[in-house]
N, C-alpha and C. Protein backbone atom coordinates (compact mmCIF):
# COMPACT_ATOMS: atom_id res chain seq x y z
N UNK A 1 0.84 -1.18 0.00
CA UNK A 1 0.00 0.00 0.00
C UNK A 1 0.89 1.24 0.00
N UNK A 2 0.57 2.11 -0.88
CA UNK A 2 1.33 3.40 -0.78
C UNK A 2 0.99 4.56 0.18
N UNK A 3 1.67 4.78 0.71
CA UNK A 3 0.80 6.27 1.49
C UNK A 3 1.39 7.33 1.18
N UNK A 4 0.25 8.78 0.95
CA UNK A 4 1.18 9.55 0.48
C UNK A 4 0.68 10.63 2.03
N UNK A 5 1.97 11.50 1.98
CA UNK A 5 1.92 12.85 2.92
C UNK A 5 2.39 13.74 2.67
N UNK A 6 1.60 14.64 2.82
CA UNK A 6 1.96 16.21 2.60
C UNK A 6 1.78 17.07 4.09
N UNK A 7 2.94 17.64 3.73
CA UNK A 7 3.07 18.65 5.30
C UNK A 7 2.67 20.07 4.54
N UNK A 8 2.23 21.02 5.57
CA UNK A 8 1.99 22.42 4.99
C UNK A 8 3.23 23.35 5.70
N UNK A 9 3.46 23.81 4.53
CA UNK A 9 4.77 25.03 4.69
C UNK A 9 4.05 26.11 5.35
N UNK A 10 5.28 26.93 5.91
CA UNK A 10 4.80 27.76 6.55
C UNK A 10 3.91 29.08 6.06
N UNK A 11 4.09 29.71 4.82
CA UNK A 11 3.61 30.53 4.31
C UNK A 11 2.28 29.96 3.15
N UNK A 12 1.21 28.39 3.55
CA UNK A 12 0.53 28.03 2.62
C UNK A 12 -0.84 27.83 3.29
N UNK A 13 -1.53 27.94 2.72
CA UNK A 13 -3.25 28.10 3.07
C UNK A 13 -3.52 26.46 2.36
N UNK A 14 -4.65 26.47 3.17
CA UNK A 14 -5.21 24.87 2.75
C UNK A 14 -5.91 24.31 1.68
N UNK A 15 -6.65 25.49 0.58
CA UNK A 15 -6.60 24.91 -0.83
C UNK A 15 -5.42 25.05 -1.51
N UNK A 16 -4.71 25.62 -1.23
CA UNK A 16 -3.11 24.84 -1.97
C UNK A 16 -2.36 23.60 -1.21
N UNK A 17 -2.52 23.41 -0.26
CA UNK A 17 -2.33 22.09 0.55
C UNK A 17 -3.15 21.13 0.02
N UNK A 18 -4.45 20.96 -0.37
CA UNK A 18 -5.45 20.19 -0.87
C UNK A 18 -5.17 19.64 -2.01
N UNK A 19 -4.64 20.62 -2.93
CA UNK A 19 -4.08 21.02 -4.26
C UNK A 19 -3.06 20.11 -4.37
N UNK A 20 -2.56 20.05 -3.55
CA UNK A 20 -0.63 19.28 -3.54
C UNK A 20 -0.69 18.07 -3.63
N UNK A 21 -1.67 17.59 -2.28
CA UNK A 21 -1.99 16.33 -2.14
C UNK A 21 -2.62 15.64 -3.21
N UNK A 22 -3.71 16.31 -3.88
CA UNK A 22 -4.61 15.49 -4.89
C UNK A 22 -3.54 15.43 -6.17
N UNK A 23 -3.02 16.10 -6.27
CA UNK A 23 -1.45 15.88 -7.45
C UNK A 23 -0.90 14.79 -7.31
N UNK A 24 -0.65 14.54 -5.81
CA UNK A 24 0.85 13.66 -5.45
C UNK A 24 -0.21 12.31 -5.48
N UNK A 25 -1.68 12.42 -5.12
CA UNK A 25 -2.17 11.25 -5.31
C UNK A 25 -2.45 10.62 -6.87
N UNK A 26 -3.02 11.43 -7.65
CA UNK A 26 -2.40 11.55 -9.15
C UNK A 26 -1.43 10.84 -9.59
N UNK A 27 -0.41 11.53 -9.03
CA UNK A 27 1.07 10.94 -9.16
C UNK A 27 1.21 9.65 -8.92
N UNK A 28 0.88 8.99 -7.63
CA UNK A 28 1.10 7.52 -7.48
C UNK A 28 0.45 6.62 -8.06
N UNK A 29 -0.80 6.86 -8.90
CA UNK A 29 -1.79 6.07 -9.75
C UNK A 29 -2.63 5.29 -8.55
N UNK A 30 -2.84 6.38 -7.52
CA UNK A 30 -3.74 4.72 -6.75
C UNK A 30 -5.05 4.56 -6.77
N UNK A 31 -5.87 5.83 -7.82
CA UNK A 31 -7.20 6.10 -8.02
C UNK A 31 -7.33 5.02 -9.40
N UNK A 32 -6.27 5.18 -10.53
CA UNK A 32 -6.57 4.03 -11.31
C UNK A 32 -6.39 2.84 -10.82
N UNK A 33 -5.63 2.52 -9.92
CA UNK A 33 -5.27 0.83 -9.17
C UNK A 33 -6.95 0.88 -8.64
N UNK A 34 -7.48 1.51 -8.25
CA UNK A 34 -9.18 1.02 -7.40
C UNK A 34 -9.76 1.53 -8.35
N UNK A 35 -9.90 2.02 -9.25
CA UNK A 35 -10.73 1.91 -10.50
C UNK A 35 -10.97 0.45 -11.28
N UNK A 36 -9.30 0.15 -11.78
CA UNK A 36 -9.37 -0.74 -12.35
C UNK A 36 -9.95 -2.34 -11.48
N UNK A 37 -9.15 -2.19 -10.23
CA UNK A 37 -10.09 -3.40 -9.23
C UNK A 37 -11.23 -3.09 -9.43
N UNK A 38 -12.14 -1.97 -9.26
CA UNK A 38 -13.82 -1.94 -9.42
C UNK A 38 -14.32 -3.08 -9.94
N UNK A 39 -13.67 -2.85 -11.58
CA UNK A 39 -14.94 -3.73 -12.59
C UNK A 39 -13.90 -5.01 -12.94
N UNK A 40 -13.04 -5.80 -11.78
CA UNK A 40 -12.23 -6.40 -12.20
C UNK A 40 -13.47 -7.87 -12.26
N UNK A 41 -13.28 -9.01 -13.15
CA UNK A 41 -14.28 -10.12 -13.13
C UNK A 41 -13.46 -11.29 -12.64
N UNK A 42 -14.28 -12.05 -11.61
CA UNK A 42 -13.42 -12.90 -11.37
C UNK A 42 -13.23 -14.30 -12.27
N UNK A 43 -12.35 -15.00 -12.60
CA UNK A 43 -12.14 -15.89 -13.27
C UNK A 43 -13.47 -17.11 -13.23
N UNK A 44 -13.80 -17.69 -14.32
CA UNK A 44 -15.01 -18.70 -14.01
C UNK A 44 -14.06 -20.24 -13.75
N UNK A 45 -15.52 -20.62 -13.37
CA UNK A 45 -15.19 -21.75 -12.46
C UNK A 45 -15.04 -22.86 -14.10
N UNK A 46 -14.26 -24.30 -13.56
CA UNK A 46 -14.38 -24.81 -15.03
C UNK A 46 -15.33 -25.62 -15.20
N UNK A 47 -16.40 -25.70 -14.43
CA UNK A 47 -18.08 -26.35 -14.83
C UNK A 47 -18.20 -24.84 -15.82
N UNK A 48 -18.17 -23.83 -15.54
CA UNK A 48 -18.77 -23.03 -15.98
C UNK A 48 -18.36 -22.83 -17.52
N UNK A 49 -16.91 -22.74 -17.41
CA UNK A 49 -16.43 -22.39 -18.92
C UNK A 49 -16.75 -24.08 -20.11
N UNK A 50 -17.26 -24.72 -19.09
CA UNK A 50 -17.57 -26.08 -19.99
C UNK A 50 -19.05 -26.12 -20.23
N UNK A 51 -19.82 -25.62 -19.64
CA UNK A 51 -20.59 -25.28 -19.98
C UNK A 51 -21.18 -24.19 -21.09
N UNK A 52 -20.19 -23.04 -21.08
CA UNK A 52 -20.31 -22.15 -21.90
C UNK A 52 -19.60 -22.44 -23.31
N UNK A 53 -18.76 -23.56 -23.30
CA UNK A 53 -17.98 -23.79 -24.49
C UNK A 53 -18.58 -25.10 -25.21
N UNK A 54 -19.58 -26.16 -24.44
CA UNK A 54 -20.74 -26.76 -24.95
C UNK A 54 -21.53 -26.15 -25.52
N UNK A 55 -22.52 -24.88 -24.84
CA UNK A 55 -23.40 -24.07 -25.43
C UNK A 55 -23.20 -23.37 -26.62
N UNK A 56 -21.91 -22.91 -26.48
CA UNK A 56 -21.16 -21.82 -27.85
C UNK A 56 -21.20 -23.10 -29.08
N UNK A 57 -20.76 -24.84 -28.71
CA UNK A 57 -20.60 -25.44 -29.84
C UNK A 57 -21.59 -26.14 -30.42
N UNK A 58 -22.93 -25.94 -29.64
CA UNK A 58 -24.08 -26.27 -30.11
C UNK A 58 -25.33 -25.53 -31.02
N UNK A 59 -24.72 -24.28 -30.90
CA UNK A 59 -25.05 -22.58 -30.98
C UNK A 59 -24.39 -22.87 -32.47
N UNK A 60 -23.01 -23.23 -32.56
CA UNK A 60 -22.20 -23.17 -34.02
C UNK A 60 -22.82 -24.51 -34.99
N UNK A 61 -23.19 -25.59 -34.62
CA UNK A 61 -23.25 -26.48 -35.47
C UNK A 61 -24.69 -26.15 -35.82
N UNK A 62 -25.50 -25.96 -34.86
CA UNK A 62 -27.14 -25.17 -35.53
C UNK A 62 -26.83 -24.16 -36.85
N UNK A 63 -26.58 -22.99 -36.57
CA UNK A 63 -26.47 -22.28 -37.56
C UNK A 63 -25.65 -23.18 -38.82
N UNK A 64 -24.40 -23.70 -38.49
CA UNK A 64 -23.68 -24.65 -39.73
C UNK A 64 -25.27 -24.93 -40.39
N UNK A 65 -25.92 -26.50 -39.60
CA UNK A 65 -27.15 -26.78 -40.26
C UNK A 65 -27.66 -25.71 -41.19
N UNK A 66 -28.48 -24.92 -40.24
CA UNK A 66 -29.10 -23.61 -41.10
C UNK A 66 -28.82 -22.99 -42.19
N UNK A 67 -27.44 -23.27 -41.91
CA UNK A 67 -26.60 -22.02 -43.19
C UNK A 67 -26.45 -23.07 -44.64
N UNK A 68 -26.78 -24.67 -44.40
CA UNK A 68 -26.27 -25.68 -45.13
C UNK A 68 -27.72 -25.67 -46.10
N UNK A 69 -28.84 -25.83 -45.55
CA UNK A 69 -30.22 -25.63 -45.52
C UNK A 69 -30.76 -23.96 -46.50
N UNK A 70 -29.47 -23.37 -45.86
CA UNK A 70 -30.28 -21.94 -46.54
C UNK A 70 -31.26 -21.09 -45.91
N UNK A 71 -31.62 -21.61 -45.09
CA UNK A 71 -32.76 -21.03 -43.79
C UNK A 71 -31.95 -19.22 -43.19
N UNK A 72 -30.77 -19.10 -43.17
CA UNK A 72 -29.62 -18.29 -42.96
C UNK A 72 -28.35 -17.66 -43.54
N UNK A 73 -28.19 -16.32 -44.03
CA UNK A 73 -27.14 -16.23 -44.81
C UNK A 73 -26.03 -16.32 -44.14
């Protein structure tokens, strides 16, 4: 985990302190690192991808038929 800190100088008011910080957080990329986790998907299970790769090849040999038939361009 990164942490970032900013100290305030002596001659600085706190929207330029605010200012500094949201830069330096900028800077370290840790708003895209929890962005990109957001919509991250987790890997499927392998019932699942066997299932979906049965369905996809039953899905392909129909249309084959169809397309053999003419029913489909």
């Amino acid at each position: 985990m990164i942490n970032v800190e900013v100290s305030k100088n002596a001659n600085e008011n706190g929207t330029s302190l605010i200012r500094r910080f949201t830069r330096k957080v900028q800077e370290t990329g840790i708003i895209q690192k929890v962005k990109g986790k957001r919509y991250a998907e987790r890997p499927q299970s392998k019932l699942a991808e066997k299932k979906s790769t049965l369905k996809r090849l039953v899905k392909r040999k129909n249309n084959d038929k169809l397309r053999k038939l003419g029913k489909i361009a």
